[in-house]
Protein backbone atom coordinates (compact mmCIF):
# COMPACT_ATOMS: atom_id res chain seq x y z
CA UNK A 1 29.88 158.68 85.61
CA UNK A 2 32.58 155.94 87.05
CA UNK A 3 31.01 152.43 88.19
CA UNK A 4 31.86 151.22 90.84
CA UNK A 5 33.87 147.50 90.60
CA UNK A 6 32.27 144.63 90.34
CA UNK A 7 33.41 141.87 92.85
CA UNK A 8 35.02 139.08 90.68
CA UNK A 9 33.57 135.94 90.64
CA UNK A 10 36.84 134.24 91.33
CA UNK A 11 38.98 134.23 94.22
CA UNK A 12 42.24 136.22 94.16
CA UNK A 13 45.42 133.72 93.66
CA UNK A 14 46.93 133.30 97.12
CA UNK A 15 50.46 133.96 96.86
CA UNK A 16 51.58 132.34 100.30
CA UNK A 17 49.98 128.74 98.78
CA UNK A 18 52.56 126.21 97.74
CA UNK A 19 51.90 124.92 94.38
CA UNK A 20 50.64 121.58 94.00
CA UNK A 21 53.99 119.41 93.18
CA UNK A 22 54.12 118.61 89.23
CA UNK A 23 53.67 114.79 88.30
CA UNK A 24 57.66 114.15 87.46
CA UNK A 25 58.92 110.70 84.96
CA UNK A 26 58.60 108.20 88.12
CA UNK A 27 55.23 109.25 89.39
CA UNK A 28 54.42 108.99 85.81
CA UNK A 29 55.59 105.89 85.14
CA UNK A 30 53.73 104.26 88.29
CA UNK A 31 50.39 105.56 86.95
CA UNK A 32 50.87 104.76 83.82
CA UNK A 33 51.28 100.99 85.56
CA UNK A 34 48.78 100.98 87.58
CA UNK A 35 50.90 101.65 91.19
CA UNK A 36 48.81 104.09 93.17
CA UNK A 37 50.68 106.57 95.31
CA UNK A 38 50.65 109.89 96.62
CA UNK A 39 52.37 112.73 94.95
CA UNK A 40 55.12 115.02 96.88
CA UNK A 41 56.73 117.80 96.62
CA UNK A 42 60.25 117.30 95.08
CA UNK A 43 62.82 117.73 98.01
CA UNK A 44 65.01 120.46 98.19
CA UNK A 45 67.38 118.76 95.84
CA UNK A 46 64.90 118.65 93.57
CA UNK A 47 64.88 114.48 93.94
CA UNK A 48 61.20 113.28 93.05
CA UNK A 49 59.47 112.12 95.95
CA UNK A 50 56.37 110.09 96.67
CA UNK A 51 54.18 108.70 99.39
CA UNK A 52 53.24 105.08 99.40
CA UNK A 53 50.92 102.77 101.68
CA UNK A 54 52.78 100.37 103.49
CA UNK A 55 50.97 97.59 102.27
CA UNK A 56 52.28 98.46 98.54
CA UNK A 57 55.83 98.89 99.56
CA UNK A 58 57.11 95.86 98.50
CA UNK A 59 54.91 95.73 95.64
CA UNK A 60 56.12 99.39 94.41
CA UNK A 61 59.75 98.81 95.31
CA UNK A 62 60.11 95.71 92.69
CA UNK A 63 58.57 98.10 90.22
CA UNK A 64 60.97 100.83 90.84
CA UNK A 65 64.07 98.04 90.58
CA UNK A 66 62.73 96.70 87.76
CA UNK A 67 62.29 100.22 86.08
CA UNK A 68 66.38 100.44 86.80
CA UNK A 69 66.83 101.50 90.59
CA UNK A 70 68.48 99.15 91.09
CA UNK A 71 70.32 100.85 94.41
CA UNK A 72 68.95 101.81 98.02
CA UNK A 73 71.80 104.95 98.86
CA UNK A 74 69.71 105.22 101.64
CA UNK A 75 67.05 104.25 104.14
CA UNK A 76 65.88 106.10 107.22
CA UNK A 77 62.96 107.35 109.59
CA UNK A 78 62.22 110.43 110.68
CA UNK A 79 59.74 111.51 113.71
CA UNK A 80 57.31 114.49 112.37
CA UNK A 81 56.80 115.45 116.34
CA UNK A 82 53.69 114.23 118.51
CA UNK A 83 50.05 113.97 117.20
CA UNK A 84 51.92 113.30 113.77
CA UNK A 85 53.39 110.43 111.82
CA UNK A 86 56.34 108.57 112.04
CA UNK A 87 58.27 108.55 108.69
CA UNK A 88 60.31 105.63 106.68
CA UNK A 89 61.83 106.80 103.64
CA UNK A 90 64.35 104.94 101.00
CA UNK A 91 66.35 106.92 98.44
CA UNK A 92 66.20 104.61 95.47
CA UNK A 93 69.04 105.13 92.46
CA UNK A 94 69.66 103.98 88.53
CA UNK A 95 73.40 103.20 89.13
CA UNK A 96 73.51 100.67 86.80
CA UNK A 97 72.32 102.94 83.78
CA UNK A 98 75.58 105.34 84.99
CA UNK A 99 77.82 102.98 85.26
CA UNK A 100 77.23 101.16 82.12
CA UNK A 101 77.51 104.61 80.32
CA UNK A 102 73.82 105.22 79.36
CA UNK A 103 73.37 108.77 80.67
CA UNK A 104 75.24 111.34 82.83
CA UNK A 105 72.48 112.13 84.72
CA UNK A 106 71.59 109.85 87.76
CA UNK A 107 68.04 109.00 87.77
CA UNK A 108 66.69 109.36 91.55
CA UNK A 109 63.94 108.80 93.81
CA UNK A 110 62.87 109.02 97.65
CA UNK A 111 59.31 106.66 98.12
CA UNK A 112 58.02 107.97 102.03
CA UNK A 113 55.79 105.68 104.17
CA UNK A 114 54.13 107.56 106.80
CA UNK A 115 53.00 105.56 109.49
CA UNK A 116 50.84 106.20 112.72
CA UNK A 117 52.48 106.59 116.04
CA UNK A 118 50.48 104.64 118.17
CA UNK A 119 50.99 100.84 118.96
CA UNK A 120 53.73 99.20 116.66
CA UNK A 121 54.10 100.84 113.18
CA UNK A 122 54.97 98.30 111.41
CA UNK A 123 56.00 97.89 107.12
CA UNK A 124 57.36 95.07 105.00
CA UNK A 125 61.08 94.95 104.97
CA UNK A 126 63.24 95.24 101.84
CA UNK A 127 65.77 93.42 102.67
CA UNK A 128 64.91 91.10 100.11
CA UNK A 129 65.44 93.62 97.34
CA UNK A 130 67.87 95.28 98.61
CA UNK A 131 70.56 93.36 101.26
CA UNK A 132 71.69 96.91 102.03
CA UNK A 133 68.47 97.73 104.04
CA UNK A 134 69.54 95.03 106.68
CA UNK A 135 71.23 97.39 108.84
CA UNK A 136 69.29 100.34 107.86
CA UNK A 137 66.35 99.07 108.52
CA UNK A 138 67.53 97.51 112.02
CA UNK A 139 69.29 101.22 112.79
CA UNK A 140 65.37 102.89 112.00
CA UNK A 141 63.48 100.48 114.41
CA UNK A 142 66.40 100.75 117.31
CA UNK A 143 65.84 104.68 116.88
CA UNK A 144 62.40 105.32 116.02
CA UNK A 145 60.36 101.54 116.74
CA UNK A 146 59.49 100.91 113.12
CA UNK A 147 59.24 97.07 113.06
CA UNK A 148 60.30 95.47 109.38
CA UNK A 149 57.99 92.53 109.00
CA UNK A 150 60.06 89.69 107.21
CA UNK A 151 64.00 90.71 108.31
CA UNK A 152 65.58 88.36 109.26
CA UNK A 153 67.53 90.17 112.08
CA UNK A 154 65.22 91.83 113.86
CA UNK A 155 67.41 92.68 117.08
CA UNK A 156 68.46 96.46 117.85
CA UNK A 157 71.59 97.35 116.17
CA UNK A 158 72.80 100.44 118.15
CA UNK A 159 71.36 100.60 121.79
CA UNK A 160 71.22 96.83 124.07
CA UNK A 161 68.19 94.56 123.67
CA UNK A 162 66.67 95.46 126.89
CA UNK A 163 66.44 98.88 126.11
CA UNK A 164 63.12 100.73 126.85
CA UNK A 165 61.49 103.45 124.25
CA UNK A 166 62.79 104.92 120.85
CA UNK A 167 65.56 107.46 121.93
CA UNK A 168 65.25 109.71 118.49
CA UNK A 169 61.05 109.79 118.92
CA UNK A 170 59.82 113.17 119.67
CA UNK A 171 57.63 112.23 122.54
CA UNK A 172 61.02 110.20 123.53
CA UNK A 173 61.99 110.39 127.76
CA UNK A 174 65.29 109.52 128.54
CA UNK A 175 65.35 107.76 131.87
CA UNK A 176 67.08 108.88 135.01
CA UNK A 177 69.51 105.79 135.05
CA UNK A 178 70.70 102.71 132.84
CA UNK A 179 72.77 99.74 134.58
CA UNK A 180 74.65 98.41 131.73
CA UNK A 181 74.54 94.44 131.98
CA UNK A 182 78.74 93.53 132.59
CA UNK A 183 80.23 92.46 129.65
CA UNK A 184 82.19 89.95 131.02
């Protein structure tokens, strides 16, 4: 006499799920100190990346430079379209501990902010850790209108001063004309 199958208490796996990012050494690291931050999948370099409030940026950033990145290769935002976030990231690296023959292997990671939309996002600058994110950081609020609370140029880099709007937002319309002021 066959039975017929039971239904199993437990859901089938779902194959079309991405799997929950593994903690890598950095993440680790900032738990093990206390930092809290939001875990992210690795990019598609494999580069360990994690969210952070704004308010801990600074905070985070000294920990990471004091943990040996002690370079910013990179800073940038990034629009995630309308109804969604605006993004700053920085793409932290251990240069010293290459350069000074420690390891082969460059240590990297990218820290994301993600910030609403509406009004002025704003986050603390880092131009005090690193003087490389002066004209990053300028090049990110000219494009996107991230403000950097505490640079001390904060003037658009890239388009004039009496520019209106964020020309690489989403929700971004270009108007129908621009007199450019005579240089002269």
């Amino acid at each position: 006499m066959s039975e017929t199958p039971k239904a199993s208490a437990q859901k089938p796996a779902d194959d079309n799920l991405p799997a929950a990012p593994e903690r890598g050494p950095v993440s680790q690291w900032l738990q093990q100190q206390g930092f809290d931050h939001e875990l992210l999948p690795a990019d598609h370099l494999g580069v360990e990346t994690i969210g952070v409030d704004p308010v801990f940026l600074p905070v985070i950033a000294a920990a990471l430079k004091g943990n040996g990145f002690d370079y910013l290769q990179c800073q940038g935002g990034y629009d995630e379209g309308p109804g969604a976030h605006l993004v700053c990231f920085y793409h932290l690296v251990a240069m010293a501990e290459v350069t000074e023959g420690k390891t082969d292997a460059v240590r990297e990671v990218r820290v994301k902010v993600f910030l609403p939309r509406d009004g002025e996002p704003s986050l603390p600058s880092l131009y005090g850790l690193f003087r490389g994110a002066d004209w990053q950081e300028r090049e990110t609020f000219d494009m996107f209108g991230i403000r950097f609370d505490g640079h001390p140029h904060p003037k658009r880099l890239l388009m004039p001063e009496d520019w209106k709007g964020w020309p690489l937002r989403k929700d971004y319309v270009q108007p129908d004309f621009y007199e450019m002021q005579d240089a002269y």
